[in-house]
C-alpha atoms as a PDB file:
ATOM      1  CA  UNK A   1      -0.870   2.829  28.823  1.00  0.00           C
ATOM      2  CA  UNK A   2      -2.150   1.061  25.471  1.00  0.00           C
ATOM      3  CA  UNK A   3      -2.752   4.669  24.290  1.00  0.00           C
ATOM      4  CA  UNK A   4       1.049   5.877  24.801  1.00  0.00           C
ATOM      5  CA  UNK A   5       1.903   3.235  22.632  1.00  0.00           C
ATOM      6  CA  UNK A   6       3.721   3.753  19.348  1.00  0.00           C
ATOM      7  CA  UNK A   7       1.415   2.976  16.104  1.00  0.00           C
ATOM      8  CA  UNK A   8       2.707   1.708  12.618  1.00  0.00           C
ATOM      9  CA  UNK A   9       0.405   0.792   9.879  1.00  0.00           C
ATOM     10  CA  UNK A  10       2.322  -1.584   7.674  1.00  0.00           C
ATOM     11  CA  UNK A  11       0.532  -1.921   3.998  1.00  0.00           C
ATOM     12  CA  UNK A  12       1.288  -5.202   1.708  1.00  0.00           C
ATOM     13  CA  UNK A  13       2.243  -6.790   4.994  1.00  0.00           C
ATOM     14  CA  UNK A  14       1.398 -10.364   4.647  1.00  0.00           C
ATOM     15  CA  UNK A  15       5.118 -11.554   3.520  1.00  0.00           C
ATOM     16  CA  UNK A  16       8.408 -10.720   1.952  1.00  0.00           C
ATOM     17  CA  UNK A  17       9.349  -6.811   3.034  1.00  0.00           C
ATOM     18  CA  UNK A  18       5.934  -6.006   4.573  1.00  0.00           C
ATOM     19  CA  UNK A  19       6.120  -8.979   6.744  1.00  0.00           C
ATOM     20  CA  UNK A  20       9.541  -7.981   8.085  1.00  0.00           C
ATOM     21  CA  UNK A  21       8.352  -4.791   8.578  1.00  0.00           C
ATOM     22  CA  UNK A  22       5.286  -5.838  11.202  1.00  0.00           C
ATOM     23  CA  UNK A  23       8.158  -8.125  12.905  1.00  0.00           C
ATOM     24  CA  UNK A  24      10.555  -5.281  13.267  1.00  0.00           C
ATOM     25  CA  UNK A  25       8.101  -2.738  14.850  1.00  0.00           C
ATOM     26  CA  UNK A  26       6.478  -5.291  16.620  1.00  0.00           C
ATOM     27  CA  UNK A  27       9.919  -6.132  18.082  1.00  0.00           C
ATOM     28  CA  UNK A  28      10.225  -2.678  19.155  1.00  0.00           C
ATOM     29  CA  UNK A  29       7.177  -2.969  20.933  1.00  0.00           C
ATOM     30  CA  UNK A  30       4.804  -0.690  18.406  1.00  0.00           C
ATOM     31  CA  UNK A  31       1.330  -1.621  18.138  1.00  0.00           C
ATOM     32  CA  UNK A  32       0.632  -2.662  14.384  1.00  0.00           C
ATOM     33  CA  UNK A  33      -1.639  -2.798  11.874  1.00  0.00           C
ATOM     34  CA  UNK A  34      -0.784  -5.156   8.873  1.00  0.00           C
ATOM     35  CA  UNK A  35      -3.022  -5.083   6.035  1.00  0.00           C
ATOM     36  CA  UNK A  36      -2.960  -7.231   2.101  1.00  0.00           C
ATOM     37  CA  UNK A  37      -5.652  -8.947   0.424  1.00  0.00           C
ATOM     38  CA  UNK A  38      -4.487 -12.742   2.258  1.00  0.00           C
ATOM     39  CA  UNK A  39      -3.680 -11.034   5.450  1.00  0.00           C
ATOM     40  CA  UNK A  40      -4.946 -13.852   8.501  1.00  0.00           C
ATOM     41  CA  UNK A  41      -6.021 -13.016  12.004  1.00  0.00           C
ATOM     42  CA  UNK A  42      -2.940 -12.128  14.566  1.00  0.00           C
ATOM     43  CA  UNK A  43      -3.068 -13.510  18.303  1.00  0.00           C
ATOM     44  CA  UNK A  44      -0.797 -10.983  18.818  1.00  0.00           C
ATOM     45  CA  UNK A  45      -3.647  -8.514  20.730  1.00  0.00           C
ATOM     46  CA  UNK A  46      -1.006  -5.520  19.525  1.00  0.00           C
ATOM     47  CA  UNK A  47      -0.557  -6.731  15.541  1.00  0.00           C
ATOM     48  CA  UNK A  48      -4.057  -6.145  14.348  1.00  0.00           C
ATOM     49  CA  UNK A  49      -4.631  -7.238  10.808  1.00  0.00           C
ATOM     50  CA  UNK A  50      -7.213  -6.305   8.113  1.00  0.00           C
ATOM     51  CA  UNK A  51      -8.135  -8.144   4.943  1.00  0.00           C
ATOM     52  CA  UNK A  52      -8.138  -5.876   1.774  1.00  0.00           C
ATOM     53  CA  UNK A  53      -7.226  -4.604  -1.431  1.00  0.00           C
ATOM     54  CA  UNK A  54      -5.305  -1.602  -0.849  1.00  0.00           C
ATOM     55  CA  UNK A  55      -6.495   0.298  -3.949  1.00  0.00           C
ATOM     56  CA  UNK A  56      -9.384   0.508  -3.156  1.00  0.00           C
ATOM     57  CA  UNK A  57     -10.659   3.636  -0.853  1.00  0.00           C
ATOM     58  CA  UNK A  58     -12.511   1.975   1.675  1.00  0.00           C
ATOM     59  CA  UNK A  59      -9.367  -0.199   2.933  1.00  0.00           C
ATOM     60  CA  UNK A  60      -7.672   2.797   3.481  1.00  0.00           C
ATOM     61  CA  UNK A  61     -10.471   3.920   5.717  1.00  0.00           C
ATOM     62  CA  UNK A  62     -10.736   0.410   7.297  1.00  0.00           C
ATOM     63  CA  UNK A  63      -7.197   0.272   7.992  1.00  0.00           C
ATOM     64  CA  UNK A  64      -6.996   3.891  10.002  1.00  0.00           C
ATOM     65  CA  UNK A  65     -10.256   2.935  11.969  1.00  0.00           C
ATOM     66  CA  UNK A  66      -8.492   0.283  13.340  1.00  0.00           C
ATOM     67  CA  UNK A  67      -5.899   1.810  14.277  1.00  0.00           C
ATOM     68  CA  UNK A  68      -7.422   4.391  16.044  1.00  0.00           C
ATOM     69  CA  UNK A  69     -10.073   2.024  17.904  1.00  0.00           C
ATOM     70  CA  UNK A  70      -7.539  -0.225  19.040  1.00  0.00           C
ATOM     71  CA  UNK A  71      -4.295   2.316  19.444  1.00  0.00           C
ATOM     72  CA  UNK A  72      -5.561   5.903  19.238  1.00  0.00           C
ATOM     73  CA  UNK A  73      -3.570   7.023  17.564  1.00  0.00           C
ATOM     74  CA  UNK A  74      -0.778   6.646  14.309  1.00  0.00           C
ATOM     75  CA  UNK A  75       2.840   7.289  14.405  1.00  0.00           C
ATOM     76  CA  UNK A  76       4.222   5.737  11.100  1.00  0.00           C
ATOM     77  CA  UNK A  77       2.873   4.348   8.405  1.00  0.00           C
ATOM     78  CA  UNK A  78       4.354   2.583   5.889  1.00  0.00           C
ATOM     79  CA  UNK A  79       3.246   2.265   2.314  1.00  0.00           C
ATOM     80  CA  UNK A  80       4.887  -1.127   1.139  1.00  0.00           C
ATOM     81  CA  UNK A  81       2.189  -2.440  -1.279  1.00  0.00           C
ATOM     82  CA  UNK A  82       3.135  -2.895  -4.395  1.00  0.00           C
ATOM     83  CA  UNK A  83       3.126  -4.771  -8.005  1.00  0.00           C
ATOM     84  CA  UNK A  84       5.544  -5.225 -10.629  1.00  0.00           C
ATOM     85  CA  UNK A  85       4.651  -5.882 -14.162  1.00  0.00           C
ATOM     86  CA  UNK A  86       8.087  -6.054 -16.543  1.00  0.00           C
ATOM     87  CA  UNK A  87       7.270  -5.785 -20.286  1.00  0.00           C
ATOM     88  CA  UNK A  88       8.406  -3.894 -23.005  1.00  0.00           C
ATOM     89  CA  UNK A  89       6.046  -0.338 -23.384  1.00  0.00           C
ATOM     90  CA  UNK A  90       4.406  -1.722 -26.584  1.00  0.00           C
ATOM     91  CA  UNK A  91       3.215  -4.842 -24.731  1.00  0.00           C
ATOM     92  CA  UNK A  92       1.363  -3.396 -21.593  1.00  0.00           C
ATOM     93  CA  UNK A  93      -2.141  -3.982 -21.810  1.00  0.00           C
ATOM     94  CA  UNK A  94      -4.834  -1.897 -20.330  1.00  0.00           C
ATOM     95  CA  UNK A  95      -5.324  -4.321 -17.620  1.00  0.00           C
ATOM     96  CA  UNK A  96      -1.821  -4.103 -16.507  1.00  0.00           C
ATOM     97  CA  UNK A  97      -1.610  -0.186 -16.573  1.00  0.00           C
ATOM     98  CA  UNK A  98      -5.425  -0.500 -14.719  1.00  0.00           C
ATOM     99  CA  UNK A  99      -3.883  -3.136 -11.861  1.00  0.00           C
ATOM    100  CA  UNK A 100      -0.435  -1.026 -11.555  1.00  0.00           C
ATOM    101  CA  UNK A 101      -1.849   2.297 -10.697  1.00  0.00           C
ATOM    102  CA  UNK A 102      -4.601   0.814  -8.952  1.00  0.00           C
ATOM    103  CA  UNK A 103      -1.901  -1.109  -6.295  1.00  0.00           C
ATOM    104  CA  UNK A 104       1.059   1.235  -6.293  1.00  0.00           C
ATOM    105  CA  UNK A 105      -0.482   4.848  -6.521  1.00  0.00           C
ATOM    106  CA  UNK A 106      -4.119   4.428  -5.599  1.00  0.00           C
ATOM    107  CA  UNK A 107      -3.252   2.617  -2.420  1.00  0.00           C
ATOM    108  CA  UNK A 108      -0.540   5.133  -1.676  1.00  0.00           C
ATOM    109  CA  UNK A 109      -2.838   7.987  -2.233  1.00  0.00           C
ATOM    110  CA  UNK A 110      -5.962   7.091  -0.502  1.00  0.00           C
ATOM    111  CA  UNK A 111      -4.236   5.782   2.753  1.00  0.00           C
ATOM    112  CA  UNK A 112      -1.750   8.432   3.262  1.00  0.00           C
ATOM    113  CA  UNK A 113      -4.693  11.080   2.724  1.00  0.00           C
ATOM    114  CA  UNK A 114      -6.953   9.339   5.282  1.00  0.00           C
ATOM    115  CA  UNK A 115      -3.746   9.126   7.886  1.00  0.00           C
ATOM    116  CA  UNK A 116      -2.117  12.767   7.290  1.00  0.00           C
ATOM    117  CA  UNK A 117      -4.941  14.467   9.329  1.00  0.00           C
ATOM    118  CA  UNK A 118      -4.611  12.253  12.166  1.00  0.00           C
ATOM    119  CA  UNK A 119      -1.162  13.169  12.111  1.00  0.00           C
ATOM    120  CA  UNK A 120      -1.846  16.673  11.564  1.00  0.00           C
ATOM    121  CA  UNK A 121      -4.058  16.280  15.063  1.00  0.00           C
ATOM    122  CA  UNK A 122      -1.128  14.379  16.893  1.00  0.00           C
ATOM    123  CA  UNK A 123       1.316  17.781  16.164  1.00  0.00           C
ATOM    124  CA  UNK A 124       3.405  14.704  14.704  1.00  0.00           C
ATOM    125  CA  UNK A 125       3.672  11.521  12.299  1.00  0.00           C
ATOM    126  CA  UNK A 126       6.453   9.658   9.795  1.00  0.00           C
ATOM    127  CA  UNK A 127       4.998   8.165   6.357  1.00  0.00           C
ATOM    128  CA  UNK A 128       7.731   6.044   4.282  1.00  0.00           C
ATOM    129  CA  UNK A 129       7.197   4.730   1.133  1.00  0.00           C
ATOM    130  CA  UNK A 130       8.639   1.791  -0.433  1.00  0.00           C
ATOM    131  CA  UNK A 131       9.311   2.760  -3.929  1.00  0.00           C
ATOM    132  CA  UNK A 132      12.488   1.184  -6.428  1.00  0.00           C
ATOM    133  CA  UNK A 133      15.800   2.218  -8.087  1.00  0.00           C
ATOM    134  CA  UNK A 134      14.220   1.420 -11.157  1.00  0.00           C
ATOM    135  CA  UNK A 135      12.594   4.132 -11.000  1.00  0.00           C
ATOM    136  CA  UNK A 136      15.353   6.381 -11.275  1.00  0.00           C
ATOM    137  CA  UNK A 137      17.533   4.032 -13.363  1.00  0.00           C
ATOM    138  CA  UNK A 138      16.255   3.350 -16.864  1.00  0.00           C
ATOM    139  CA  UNK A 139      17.720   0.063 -18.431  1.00  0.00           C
ATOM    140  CA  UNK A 140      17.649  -1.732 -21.743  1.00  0.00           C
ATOM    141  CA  UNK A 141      17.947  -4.903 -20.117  1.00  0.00           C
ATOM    142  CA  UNK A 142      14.654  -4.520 -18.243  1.00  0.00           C
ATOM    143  CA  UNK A 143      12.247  -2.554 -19.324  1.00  0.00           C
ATOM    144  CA  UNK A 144      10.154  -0.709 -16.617  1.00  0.00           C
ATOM    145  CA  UNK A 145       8.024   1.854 -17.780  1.00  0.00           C
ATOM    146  CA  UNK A 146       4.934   1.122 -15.073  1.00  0.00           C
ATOM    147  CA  UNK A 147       7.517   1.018 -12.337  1.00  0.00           C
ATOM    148  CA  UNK A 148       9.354   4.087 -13.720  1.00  0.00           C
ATOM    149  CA  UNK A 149       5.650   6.069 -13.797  1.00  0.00           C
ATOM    150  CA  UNK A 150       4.315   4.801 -10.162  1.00  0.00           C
ATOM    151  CA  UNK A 151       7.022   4.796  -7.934  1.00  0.00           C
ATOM    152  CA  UNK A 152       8.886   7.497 -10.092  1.00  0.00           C
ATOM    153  CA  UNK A 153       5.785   9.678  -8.991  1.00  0.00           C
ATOM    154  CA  UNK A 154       5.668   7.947  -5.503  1.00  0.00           C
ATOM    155  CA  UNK A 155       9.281   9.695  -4.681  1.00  0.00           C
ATOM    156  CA  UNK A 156       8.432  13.073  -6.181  1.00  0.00           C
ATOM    157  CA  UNK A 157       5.065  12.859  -4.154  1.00  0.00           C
ATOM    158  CA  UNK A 158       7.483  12.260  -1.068  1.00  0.00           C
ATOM    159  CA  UNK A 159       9.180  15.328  -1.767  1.00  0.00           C
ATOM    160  CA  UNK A 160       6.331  17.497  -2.530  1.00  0.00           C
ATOM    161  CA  UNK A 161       4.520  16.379   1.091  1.00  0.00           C
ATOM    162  CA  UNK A 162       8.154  16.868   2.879  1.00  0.00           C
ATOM    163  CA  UNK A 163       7.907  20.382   2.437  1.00  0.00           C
ATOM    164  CA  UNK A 164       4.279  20.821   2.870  1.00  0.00           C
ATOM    165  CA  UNK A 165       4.008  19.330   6.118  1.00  0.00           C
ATOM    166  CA  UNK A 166       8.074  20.178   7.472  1.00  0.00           C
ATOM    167  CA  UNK A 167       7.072  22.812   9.758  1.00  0.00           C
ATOM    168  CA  UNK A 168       3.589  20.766  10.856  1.00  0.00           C
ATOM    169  CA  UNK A 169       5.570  17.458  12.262  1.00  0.00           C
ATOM    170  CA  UNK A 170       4.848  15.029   9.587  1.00  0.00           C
ATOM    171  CA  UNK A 171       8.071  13.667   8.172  1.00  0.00           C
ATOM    172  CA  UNK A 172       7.924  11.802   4.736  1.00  0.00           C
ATOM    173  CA  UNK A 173      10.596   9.972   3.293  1.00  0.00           C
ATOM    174  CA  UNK A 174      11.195   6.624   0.906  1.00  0.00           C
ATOM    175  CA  UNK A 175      13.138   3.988   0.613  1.00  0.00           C
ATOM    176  CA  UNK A 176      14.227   2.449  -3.041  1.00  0.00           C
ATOM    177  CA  UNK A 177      15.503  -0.665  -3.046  1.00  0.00           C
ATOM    178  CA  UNK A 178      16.894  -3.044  -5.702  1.00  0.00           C
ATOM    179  CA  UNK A 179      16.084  -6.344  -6.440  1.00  0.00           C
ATOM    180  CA  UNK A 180      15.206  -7.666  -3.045  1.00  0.00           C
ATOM    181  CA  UNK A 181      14.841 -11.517  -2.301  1.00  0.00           C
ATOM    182  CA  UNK A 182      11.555 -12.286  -1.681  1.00  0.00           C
ATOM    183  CA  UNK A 183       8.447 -15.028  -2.793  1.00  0.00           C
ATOM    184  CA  UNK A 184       7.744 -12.208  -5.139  1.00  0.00           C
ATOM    185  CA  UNK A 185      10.792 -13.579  -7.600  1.00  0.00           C
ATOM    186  CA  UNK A 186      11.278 -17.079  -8.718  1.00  0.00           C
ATOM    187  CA  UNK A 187      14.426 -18.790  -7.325  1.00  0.00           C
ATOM    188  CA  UNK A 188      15.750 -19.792 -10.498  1.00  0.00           C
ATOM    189  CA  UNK A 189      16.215 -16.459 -11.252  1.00  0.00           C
ATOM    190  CA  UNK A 190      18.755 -15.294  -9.003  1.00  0.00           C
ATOM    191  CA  UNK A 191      21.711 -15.226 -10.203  1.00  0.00           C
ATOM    192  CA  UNK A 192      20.466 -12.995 -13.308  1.00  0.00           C
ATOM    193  CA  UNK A 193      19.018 -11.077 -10.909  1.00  0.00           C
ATOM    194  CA  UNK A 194      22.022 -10.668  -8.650  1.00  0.00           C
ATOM    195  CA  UNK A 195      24.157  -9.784 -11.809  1.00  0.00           C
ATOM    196  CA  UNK A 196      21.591  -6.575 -12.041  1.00  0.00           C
ATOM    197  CA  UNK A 197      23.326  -4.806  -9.103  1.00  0.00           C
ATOM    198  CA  UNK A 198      27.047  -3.566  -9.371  1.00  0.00           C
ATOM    199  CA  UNK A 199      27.385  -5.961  -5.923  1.00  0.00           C
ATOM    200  CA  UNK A 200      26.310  -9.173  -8.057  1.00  0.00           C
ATOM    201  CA  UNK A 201      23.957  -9.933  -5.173  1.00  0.00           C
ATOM    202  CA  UNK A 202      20.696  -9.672  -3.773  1.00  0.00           C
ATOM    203  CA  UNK A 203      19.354  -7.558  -1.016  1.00  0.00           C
ATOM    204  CA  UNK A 204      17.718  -9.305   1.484  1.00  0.00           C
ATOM    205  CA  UNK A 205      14.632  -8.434   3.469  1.00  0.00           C
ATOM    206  CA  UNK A 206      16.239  -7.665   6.003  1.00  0.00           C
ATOM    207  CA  UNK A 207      18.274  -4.511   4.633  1.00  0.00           C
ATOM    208  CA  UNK A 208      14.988  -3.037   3.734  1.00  0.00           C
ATOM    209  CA  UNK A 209      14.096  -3.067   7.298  1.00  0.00           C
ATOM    210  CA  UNK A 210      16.588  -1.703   8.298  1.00  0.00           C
ATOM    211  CA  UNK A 211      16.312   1.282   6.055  1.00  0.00           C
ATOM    212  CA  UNK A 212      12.768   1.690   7.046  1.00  0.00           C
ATOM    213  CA  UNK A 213      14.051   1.405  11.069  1.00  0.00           C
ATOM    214  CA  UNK A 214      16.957   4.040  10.228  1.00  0.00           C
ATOM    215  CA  UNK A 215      14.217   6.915   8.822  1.00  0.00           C
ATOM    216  CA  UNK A 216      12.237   5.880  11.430  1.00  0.00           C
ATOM    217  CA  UNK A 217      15.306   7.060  13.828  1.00  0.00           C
ATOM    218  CA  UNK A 218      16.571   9.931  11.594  1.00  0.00           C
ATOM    219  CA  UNK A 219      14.467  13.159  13.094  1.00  0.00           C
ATOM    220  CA  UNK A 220      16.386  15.742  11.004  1.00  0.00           C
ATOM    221  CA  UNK A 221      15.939  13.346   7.882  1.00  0.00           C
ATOM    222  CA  UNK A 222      12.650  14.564   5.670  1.00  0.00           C
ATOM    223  CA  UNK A 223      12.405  13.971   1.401  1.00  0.00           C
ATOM    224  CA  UNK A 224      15.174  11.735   1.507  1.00  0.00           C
ATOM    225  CA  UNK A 225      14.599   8.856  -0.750  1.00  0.00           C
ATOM    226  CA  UNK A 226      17.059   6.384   0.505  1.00  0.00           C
ATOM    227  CA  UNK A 227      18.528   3.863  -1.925  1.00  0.00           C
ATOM    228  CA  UNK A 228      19.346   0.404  -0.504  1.00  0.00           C
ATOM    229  CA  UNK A 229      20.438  -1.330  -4.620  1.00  0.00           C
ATOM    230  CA  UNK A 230      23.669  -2.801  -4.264  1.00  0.00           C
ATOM    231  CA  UNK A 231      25.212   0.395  -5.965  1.00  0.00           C
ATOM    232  CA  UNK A 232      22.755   0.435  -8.722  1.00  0.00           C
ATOM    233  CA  UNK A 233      22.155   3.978  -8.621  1.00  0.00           C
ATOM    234  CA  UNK A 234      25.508   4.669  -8.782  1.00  0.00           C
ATOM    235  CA  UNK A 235      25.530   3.569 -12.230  1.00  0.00           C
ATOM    236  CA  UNK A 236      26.648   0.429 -13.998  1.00  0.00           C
END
């Protein structure tokens, strides 16, 4: 029976929008596997977690092993990891262009390459990536030029693999949010932060689960990047 079971690999899953994630297929009775640097063991025997740094190759690897030993097999994965660095272009240093890539696109790349071909085997499979309105929606307020280049290129790259694997199974779709409430922002902040939407709030975790639950759902839904940014992309 433990075979049958539906498989999600959740990445940058040890709190705010990753964490939510592992609850939300775990409540739907998936097995999981959650993975971040500061990850801890699950008792949950159907949430397996592993310790690692996403950009680098081997997690990836790591990650779809144990999936496969413990599940046999991958239905969804979600690529949720992710940095944010805000400075103006002229202030990035090399270390912060090195660390950005290295989270948002290497970790995207290497995992999603490792999982396509057990997809490919399964005659089916669902990757979503979590990217950001900011990277369709330049603003002199906030500079985001790192943001803008990684998960900019994460939603084209979810195009580009709709179409080469919509006639194989795979579907492959995003979600953008906004400025989402999470540990990831200091408190103090929020009602700047708020005032950045058109809605003068803040999404919650919770709406980015449920965006990630509603592709999950959609079967006739493939390339869609689906904003969830209190109207931000609707312009200002």
């Amino acid at each position: 029976m433990m075979r049958q079971k539906k498989v999600a690999i959740v990445t940058g899953a040890s709190q705010g929008m990753g964490e939510g994630i592992v609850k939300a297929f775990r409540a739907r009775g998936y097995g999981v596997v959650a993975t971040s640097r500061s990850i801890q063991p699950s008792a949950d025997p159907d949430l397996v977690t592993v310790a690692g740094d996403i950009g680098d190759p081997d997690t990836g690897k790591h990650v779809i092993a144990a999936a496969l030993d413990r599940f046999g097999r991958i239905d969804t994965l979600v690529n949720n990891a992710g940095i944010f660095i805000g400075k103006a272009f002229t202030e990035y240093t090399e270390e912060d262009y090195r660390l950005k890539l290295k989270t948002n696109l290497d970790g995207f790349f290497f995992t999603t390459q490792q999982v396509i071909p057990v997809m490919l085997k399964q005659g089916s499979g669902h990757v979503v990536q979590i990217t950001a309105s900011t990277a369709e929606f330049a603003s002199s307020r906030s500079p985001a030029f790192l943001a803008m280049l990684t998960k900019g290129g994460m939603n084209s790259a979810t195009k580009s693999m709709a179409i080469e694997f919509a006639t194989r199974g795979i579907r492959v779709n995003a979600v953008a949010p906004g400025v989402i409430r999470t540990p990831m922002h200091d408190p103090s902040l929020v009602e700047k932060l708020a005032a950045f939407h058109p809605m003068n709030k803040l999404g919650e975790v919770e709406d980015i689960v449920r965006a990630v639950l509603y592709l999950e759902d959609a079967a006739f839904s493939t390339g869609e990047i689906l904003h969830v940014d209190g109207g931000l992309i609707a312009g200002r």
